[in-house]
Protein backbone atom coordinates (compact mmCIF):
# COMPACT_ATOMS: atom_id res chain seq x y z
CA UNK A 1 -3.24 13.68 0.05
CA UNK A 2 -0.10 11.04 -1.19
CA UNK A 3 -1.73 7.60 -1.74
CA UNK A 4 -0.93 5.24 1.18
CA UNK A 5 0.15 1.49 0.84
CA UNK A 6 -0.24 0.45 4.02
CA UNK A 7 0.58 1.38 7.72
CA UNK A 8 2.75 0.11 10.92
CA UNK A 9 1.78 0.49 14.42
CA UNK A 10 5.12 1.40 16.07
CA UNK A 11 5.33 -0.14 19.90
CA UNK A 12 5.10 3.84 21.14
CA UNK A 13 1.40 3.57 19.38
CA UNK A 14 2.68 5.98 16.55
CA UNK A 15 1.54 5.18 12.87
CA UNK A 16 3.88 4.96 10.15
CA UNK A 17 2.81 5.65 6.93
CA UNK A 18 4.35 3.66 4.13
CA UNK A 19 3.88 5.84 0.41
CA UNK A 20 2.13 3.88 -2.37
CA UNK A 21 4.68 5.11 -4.50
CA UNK A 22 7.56 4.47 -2.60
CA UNK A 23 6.21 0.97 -2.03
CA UNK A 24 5.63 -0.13 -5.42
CA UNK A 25 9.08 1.44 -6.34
CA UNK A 26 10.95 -0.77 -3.84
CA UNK A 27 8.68 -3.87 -4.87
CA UNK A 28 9.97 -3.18 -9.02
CA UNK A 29 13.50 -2.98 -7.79
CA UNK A 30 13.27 -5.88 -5.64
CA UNK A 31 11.91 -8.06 -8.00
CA UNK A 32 14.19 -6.70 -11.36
CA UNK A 33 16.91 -7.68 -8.85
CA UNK A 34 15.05 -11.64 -7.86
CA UNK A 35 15.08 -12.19 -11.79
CA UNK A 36 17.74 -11.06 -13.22
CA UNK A 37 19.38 -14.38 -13.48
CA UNK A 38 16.43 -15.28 -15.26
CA UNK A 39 16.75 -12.80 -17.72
CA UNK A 40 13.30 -10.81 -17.05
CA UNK A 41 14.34 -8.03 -14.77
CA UNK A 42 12.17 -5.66 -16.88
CA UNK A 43 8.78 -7.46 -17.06
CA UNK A 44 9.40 -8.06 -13.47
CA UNK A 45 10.31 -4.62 -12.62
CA UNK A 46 6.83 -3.74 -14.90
CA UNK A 47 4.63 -6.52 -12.52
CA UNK A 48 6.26 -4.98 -9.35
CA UNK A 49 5.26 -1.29 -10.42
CA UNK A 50 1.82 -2.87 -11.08
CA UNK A 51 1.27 -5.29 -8.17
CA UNK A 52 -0.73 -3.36 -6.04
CA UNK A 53 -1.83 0.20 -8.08
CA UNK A 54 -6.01 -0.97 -7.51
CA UNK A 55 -4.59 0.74 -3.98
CA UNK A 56 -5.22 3.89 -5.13
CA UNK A 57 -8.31 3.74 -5.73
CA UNK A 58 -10.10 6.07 -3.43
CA UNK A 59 -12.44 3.27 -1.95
CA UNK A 60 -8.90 1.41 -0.54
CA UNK A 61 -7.45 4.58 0.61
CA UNK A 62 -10.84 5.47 3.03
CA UNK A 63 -10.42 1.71 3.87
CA UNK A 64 -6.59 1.80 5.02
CA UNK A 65 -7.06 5.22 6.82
CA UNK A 66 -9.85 4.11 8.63
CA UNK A 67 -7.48 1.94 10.53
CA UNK A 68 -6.26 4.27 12.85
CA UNK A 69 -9.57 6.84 12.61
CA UNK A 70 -7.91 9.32 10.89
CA UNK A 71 -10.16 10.96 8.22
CA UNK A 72 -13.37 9.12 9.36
CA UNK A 73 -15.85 8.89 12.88
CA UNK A 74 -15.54 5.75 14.80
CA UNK A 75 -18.47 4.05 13.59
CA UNK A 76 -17.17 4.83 9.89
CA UNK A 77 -13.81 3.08 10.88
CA UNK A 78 -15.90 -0.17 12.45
CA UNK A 79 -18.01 0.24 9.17
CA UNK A 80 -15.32 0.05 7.07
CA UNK A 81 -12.93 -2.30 8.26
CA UNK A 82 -12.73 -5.46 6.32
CA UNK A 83 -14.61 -4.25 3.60
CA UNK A 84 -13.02 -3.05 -0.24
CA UNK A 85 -16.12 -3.36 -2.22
């Protein structure tokens, strides 16, 4: 199952799925491109690739799912939600 940053409820109640990977990818290019003028795209690029990998953790990934129900029952989902210990 591909790691999951986080998720969009369209206005036709359909769930989009944004890719962990593809997130942190687009943060690193983002912010290589915010400091290049200061001479750091790299480290930035490195801190954008990093920002947010404790989100695959499998603890986070029950947590984000559980936001639309998918994967657990509906008391798991009210269980879960605000909750990443």
């Amino acid at each position: 199952m591909e790691a999951v940053a986080h998720l969009r409820m369209t206005s036709d109640g359909n769930v989009y799925w944004h890719s962990l990977a593809e997130h942190l990818q687009c943060v690193a290019e983002h912010a290589a491109r915010f400091a290049a003028p200061f001479n750091n795209p790299e480290i930035a690029r490195y801190i954008g690739l990093l920002h947010d990998v404790g989100k695959f953790h499998p603890k986070w990934q029950q947590y984000i799912r559980s936001q639309t129900n998918e994967n657990t029952s509906t008391e798991e989902s009210r269980a879960l939600r605000g909750r990443v210990d």
